[in-house]
Protein backbone atom coordinates (compact mmCIF):
# COMPACT_ATOMS: atom_id res chain seq x y z
CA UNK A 1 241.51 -112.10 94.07
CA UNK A 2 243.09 -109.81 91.26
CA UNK A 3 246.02 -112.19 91.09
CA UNK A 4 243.44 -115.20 90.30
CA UNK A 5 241.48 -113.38 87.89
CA UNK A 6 244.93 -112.89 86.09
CA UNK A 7 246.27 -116.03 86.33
CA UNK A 8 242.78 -117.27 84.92
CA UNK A 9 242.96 -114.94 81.82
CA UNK A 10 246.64 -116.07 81.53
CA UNK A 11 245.15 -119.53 81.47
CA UNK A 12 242.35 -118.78 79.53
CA UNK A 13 244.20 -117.28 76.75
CA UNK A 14 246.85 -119.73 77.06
CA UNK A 15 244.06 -122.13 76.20
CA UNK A 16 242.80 -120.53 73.60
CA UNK A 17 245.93 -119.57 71.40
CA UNK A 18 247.40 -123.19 72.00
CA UNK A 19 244.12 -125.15 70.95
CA UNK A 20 243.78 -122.87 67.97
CA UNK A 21 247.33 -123.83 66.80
CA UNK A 22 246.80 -127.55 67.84
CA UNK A 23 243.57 -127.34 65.02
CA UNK A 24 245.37 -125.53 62.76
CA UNK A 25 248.75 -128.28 62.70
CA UNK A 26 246.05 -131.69 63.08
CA UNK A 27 244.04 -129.71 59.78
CA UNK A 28 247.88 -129.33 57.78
CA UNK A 29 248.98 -132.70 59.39
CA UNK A 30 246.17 -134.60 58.23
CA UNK A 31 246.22 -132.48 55.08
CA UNK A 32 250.12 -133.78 54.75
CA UNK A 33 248.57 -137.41 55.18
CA UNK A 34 246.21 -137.37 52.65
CA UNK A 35 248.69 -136.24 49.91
CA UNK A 36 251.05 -138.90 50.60
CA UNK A 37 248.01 -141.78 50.62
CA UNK A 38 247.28 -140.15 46.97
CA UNK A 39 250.94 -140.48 46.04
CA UNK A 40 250.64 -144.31 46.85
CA UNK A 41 247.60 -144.43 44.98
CA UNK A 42 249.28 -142.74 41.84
CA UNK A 43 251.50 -145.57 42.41
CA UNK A 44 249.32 -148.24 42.54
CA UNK A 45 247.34 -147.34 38.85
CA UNK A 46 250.56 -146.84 37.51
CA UNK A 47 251.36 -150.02 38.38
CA UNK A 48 248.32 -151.52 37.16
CA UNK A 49 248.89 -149.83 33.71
CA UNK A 50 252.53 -151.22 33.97
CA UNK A 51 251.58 -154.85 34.45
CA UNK A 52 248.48 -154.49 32.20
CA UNK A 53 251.17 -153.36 29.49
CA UNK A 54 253.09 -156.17 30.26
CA UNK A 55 250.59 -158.75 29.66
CA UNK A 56 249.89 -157.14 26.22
CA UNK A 57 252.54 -154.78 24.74
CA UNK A 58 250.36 -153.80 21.53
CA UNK A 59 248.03 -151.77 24.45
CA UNK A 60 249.63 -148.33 25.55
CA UNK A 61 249.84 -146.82 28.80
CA UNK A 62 247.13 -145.25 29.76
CA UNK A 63 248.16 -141.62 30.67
CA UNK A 64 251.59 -142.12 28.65
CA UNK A 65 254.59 -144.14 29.45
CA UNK A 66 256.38 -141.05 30.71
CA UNK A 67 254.05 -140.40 33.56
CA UNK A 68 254.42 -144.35 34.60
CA UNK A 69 257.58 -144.18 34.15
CA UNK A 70 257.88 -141.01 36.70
CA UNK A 71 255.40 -142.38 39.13
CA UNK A 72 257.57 -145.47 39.55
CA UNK A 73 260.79 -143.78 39.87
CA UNK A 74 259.54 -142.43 43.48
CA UNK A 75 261.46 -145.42 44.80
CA UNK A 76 258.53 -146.97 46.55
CA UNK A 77 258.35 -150.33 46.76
CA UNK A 78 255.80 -151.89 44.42
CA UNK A 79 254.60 -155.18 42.84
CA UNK A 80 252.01 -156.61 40.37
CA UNK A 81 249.79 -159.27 40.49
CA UNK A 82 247.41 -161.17 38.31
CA UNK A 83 244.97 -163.67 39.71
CA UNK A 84 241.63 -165.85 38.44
CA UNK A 85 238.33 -165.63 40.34
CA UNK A 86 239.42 -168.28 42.88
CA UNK A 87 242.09 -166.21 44.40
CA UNK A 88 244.93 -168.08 42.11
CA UNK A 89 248.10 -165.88 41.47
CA UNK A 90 249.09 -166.12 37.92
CA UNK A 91 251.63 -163.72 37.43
CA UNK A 92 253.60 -161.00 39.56
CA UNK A 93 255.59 -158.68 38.71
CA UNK A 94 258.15 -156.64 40.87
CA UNK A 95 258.83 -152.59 40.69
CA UNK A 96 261.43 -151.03 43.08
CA UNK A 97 260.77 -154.39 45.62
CA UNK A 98 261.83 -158.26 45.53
CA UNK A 99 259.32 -160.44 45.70
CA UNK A 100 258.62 -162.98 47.67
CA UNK A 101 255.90 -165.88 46.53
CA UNK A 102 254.54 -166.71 49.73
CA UNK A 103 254.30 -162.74 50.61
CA UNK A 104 252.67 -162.32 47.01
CA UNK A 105 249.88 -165.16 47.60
CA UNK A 106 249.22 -163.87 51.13
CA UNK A 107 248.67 -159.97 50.27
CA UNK A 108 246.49 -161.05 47.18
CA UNK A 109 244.40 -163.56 49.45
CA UNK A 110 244.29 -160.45 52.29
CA UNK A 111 243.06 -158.00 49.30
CA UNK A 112 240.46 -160.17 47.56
CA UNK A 113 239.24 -161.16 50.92
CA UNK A 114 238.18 -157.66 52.14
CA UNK A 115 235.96 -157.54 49.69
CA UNK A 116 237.03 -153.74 48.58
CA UNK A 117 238.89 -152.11 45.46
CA UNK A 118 240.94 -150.78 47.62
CA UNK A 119 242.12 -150.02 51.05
CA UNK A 120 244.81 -151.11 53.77
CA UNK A 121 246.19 -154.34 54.39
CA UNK A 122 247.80 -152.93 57.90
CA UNK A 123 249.06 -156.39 58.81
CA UNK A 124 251.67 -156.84 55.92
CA UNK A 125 252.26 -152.69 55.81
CA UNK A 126 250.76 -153.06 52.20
CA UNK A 127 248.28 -150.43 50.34
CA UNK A 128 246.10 -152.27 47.50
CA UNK A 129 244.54 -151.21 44.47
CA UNK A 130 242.33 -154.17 42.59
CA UNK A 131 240.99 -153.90 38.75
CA UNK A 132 238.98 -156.55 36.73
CA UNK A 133 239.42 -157.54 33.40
CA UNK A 134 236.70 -159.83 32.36
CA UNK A 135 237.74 -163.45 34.84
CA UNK A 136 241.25 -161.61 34.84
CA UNK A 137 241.65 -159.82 38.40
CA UNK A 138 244.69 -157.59 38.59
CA UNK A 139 246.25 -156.26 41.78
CA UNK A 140 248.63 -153.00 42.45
CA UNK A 141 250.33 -153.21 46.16
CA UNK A 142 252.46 -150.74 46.91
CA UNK A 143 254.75 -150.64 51.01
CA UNK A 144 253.28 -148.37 53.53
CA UNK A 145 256.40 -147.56 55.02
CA UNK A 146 257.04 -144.50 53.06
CA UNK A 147 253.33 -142.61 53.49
CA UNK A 148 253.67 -144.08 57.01
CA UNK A 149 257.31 -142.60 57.97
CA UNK A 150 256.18 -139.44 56.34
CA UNK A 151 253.27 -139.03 58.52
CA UNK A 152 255.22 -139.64 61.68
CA UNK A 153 257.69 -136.77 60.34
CA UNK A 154 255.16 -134.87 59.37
CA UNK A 155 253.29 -134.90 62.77
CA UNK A 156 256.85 -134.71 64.75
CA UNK A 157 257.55 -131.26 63.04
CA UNK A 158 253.89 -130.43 64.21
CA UNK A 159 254.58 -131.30 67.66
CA UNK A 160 257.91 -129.54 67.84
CA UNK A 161 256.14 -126.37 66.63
CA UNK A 162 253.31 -126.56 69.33
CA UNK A 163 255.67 -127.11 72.14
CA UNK A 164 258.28 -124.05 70.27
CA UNK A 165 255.07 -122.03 70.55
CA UNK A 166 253.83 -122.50 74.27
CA UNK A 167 256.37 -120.16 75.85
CA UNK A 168 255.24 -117.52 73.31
CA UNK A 169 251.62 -117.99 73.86
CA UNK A 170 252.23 -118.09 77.24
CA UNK A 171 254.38 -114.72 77.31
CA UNK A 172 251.62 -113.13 75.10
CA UNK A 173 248.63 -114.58 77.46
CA UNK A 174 250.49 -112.60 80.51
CA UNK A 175 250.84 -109.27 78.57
CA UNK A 176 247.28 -109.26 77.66
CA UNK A 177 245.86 -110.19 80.92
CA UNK A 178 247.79 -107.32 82.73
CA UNK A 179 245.71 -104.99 80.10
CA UNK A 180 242.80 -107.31 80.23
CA UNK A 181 242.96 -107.19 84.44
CA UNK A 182 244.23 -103.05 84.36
CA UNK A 183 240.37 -102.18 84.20
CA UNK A 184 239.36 -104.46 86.98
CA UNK A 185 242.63 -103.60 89.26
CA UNK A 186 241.64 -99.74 88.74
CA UNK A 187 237.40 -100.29 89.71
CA UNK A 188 238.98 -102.72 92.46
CA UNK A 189 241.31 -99.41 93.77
CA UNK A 190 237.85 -97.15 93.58
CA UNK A 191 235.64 -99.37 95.07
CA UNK A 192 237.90 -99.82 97.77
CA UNK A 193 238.62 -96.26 98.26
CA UNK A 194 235.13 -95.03 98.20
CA UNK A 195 234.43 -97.44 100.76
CA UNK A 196 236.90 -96.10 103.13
CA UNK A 197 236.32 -92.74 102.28
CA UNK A 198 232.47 -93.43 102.71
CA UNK A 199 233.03 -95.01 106.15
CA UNK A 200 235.30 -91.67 106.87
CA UNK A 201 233.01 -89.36 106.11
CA UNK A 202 229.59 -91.22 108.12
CA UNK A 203 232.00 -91.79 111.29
CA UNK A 204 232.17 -88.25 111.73
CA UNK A 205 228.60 -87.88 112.03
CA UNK A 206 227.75 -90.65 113.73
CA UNK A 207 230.26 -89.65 116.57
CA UNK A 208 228.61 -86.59 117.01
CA UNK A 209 225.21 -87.73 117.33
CA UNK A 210 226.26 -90.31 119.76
CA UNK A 211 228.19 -88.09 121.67
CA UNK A 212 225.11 -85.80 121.42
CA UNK A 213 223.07 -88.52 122.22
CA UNK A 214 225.50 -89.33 125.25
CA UNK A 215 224.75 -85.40 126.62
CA UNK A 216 221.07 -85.94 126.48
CA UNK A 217 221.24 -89.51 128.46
CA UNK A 218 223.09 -87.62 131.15
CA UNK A 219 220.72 -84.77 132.23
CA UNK A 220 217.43 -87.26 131.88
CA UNK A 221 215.19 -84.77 134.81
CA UNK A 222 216.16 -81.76 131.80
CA UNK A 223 212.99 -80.64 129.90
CA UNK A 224 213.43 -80.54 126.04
CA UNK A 225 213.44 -76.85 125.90
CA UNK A 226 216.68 -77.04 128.03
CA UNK A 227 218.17 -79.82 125.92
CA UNK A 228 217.38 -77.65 122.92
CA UNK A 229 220.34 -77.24 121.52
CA UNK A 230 221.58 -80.98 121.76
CA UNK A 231 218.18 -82.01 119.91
CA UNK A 232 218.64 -79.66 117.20
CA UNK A 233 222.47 -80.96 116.86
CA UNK A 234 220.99 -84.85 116.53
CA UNK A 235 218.30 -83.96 114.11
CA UNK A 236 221.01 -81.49 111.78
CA UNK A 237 223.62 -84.13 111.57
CA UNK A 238 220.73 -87.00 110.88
CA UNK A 239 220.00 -84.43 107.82
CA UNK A 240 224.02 -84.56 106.96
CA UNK A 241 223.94 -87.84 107.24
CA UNK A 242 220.94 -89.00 105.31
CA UNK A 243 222.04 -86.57 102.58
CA UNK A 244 225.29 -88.53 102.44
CA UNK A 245 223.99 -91.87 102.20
CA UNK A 246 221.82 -90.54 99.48
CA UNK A 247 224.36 -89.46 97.31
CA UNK A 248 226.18 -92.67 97.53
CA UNK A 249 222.68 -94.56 96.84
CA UNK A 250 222.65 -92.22 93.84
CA UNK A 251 226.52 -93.34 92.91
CA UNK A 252 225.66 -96.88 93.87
CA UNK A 253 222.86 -97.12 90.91
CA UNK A 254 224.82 -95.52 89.06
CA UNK A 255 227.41 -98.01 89.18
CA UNK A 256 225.30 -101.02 89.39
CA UNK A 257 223.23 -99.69 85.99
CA UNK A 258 220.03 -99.71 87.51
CA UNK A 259 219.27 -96.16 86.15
CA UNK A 260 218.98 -96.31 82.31
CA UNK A 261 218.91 -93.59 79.88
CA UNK A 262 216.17 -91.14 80.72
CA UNK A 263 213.82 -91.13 77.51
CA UNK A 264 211.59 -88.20 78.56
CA UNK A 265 211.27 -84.16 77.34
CA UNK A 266 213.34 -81.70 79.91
CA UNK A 267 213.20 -77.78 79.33
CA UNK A 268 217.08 -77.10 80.00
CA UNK A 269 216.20 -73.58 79.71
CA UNK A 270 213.11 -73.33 81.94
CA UNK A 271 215.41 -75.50 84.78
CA UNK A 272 218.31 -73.27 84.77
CA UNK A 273 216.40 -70.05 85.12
CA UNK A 274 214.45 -71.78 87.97
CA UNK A 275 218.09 -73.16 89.33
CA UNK A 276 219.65 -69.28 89.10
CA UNK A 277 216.50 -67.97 90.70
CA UNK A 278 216.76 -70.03 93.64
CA UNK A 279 220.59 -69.11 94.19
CA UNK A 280 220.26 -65.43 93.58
CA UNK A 281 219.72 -65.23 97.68
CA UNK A 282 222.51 -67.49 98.35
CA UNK A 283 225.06 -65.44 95.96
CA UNK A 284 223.61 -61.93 97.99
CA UNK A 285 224.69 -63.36 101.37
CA UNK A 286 227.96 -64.29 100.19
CA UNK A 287 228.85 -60.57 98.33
CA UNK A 288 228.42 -62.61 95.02
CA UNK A 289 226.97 -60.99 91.34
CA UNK A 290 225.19 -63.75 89.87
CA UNK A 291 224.24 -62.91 86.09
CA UNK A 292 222.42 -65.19 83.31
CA UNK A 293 222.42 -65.82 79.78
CA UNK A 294 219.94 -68.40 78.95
CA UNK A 295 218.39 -68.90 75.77
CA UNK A 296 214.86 -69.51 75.39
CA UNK A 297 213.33 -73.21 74.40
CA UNK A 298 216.36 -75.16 74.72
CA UNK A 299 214.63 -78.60 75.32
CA UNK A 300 216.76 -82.07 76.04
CA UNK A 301 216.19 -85.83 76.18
CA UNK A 302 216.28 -86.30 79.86
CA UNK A 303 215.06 -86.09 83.41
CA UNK A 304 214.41 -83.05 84.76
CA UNK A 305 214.83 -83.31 87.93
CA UNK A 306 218.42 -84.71 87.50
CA UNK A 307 218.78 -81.89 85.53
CA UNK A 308 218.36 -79.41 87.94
CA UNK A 309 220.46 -80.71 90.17
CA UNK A 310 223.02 -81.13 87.87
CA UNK A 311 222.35 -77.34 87.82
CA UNK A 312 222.17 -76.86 91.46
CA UNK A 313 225.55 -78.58 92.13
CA UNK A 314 227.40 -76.08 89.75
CA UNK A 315 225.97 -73.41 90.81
CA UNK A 316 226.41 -74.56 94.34
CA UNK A 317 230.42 -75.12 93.88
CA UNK A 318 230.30 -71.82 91.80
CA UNK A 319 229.15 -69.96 94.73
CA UNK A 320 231.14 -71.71 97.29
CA UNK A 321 234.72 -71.32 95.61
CA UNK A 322 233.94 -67.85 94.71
CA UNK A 323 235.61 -64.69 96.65
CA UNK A 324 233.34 -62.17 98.00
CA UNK A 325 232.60 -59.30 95.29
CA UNK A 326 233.26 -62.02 92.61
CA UNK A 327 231.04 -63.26 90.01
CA UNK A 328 228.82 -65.99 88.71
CA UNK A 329 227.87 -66.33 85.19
CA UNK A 330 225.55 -69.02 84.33
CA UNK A 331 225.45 -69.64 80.16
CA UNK A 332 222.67 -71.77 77.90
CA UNK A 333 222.97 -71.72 74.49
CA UNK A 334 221.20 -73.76 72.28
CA UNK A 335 221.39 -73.98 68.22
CA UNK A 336 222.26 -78.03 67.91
CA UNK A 337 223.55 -79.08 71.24
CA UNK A 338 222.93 -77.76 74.33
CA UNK A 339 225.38 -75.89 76.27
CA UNK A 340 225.53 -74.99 79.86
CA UNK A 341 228.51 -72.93 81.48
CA UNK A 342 228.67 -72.18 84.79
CA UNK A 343 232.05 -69.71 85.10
CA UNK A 344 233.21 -67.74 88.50
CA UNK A 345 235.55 -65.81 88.98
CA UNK A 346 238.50 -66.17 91.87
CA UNK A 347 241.75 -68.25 91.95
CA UNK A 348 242.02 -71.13 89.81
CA UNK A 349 241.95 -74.55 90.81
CA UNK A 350 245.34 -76.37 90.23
CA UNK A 351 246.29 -78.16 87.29
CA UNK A 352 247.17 -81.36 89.22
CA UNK A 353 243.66 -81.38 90.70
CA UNK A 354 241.67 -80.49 87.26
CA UNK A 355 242.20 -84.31 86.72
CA UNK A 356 240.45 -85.67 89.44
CA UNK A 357 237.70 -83.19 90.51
CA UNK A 358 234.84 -85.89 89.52
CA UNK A 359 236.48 -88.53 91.41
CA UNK A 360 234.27 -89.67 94.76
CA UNK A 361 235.10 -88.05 97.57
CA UNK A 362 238.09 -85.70 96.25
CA UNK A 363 238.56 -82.56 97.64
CA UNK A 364 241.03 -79.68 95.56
CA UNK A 365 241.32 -78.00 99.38
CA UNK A 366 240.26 -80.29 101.70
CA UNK A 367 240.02 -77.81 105.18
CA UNK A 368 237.80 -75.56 102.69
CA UNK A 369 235.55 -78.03 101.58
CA UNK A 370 235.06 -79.34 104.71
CA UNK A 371 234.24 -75.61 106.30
CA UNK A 372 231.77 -75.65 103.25
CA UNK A 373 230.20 -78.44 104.10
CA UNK A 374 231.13 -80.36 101.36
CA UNK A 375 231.89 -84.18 100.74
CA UNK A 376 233.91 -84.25 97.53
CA UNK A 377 230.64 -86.27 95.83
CA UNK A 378 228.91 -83.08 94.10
CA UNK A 379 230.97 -82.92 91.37
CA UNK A 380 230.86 -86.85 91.45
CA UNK A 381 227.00 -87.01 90.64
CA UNK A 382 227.13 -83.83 88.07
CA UNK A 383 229.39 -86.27 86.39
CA UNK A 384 227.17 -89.28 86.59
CA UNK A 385 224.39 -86.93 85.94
CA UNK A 386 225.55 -85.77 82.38
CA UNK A 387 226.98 -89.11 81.26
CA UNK A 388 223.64 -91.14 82.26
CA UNK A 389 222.12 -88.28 79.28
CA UNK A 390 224.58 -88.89 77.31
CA UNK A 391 226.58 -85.66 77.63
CA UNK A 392 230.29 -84.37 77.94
CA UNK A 393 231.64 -82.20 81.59
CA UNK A 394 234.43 -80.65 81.15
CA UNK A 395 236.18 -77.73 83.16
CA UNK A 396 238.74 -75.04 82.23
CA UNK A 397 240.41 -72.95 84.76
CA UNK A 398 243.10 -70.63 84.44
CA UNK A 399 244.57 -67.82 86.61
CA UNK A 400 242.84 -64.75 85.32
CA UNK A 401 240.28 -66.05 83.79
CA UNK A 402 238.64 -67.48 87.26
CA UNK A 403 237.03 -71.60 86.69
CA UNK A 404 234.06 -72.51 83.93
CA UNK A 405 232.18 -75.68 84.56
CA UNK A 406 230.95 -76.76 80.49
CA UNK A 407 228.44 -79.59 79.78
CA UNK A 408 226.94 -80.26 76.47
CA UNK A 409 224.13 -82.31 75.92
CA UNK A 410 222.50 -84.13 72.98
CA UNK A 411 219.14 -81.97 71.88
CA UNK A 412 215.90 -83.47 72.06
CA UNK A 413 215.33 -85.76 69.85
CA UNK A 414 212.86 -84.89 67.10
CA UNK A 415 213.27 -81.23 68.36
């Protein structure tokens, strides 16, 4: 599929680049043309001044000899003609051509008969010019072969160039569809990892409630207080799994953009207090000091109940990748944008992994986070989370200094 959507772009932009050249030579070419048909016409009224002149020498040259004089050294072939009102040559006069009487009567016959002052007379490769003088009707025809062989140069250069240029365009058109595609080739490599991964992580579960399921199917004559234990294996790994399947609904939207950016009021400060409370029996159990600095009032465009769980999965992975006797510092400060930091101490997480802790499904240490209980999607949503409000995540982690988890959010608008 990838390789079709590039070859499409390649194509496309192939297309593009080629037809926009292909305008630009027709727009010079015809351009080109439209000189050389004035030339002939510069021709033709010097002509008509030259023969005029000729019939009367006391008249001058309209425009000066030396301009008629330059116009008719261009070496096209040119002749004069005089005729009455019934089409009867009079006189005719050569420039740069011999004439030929029959040729002379025919091309003024052809010119009067069009009915035009001027124009084409295609069949005898003849451009025409006409001017009356009183029952005097004089004619400028100048050869076409010139303007024509010009043209024909003119548009052979132009085709030379466009076919020069394909390879280029072509060249270029591959270049920027392997940029244009990268994007699509690296959502293409996610989507199909976090379907694998997703189908991982659910077969696990389901094979333990079937094989649950299986144990319960086998002792049917047991009462439910013996089969206990199997029952309350079925209904916590439903719970696993329906939390799992929520999360990737949650991702899912995400992705799709069926969740737009929450408009609404959220206390930051009144949910992380609430968030910290709520942990506080979670970091006794594990030997944990969890401490709080929160500022009062911070308020945020947003929704709070993505908020807190935002919270809630920081202070979660705090608590979980935290050593016993350690400690958990939660941070709100306000004063412009909001920012929450949620820092523990303990071993750092590698720099390697630092890069791709808010990718779906990635684990830093697997075995642990599968002890834990953990997916690899937690750090996933907080990331969704804070970017649906418009915010920055960030983490820092050094040895010594233990891991900090930093968002900053946009303050409430109006606030």
């Amino acid at each position: 599929m990838l390789k079709k959507l590039r070859w499409k772009f390649i194509l496309m932009i192939t297309a593009l680049l080629a037809g926009m050249l292909a305008a630009a030579l027709a727009v010079q070419t015809a351009s080109t043309a439209r000189q050389y048909q004035e030339e002939t016409e510069r021709v033709l009224r010097a002509v008509l001044d030259r023969g005029e002149a000729a019939l009367d020498p006391l008249r001058p040259f309209a425009g000066g000899s030396m301009g008629q004089d330059d116009e008719l050294r261009t070496g096209i072939p040119a002749f004069y003609a005089v005729a009455d009102r019934w089409g009867q040559v009079g006189l005719a006069l050569g420039f740069n051509a011999v004439l030929d009487e029959g040729a002379v009567v025919r091309a003024v016959g052809e010119a009067l008969a069009s009915g035009q002052e001027s124009g084409r007379l295609d069949g005898l490769n003849l451009r025409f010019l006409i001017r009356s003088r009183g029952s005097r009707i004089e004619l400028g025809f100048a050869g076409l072969d010139w303007e024509r062989g010009a043209v024909r140069r003119q548009a052979l250069t132009a085709a030379l160039i466009f076919a020069a240029a394909l390879p280029g365009f072509f060249a270029v058109s591959a270049l920027l569809s392997r940029w244009l595609v990268r994007p699509v080739e690296e959502s293409w490599r996610r989507q199909q990892q976090f379907v694998a991964d997703a189908s991982h992580e659910l077969k696990t579960p389901l094979t333990v409630l079937l094989a649950d399921a299986d144990i319960l199917l086998s002792r049917p004559n047991d009462t439910i207080e013996n089969q206990r234990r199997w029952v309350e294996h079925l209904r916590d790994e439903g719970l696993r799994m329906k939390g799992l399947v929520e999360d990737l609904l949650f991702l899912a939207r995400g992705d799709a953009g069926e969740r737009g950016r929450p408009k609404g009021r959220a206390d930051l400060s009144q949910v992380c207090e609430e968030c910290v409370m709520s942990f506080e029996p979670v970091a006794f159990e594990a030997g944990l000091m969890l401490e709080s600095r929160v500022d009062p009032g911070v308020g945020v465009t947003g929704d709070g109940e993505e908020l807190r769980r935002l919270c809630a999965i920081l202070l979660d992975n705090a608590c979980k990748y935290c050593q016993p006797g350690g400690t958990v510092r939660v941070t709100l400060e306000g004063g412009g944008a909001a920012a929450l930091t949620v820092h523990n101490t303990g071993e750092p997480i590698p720099q390697e992994a630092q890069a791709h802790l808010f990718e779906r499904f990635y684990r830093a240490d697997a075995a642990r986070s599968r002890e834990k209980g953990g997916y690899g999607l937690g750090l996933s949503i907080a990331a969704t989370i804070v970017e649906r409000h418009g915010g920055k995540i960030a983490v820092h982690s050094v040895d010594g200094e233990g891991t900090a988890f930093s968002v900053t959010l946009s303050p409430e608008k109006g606030g």
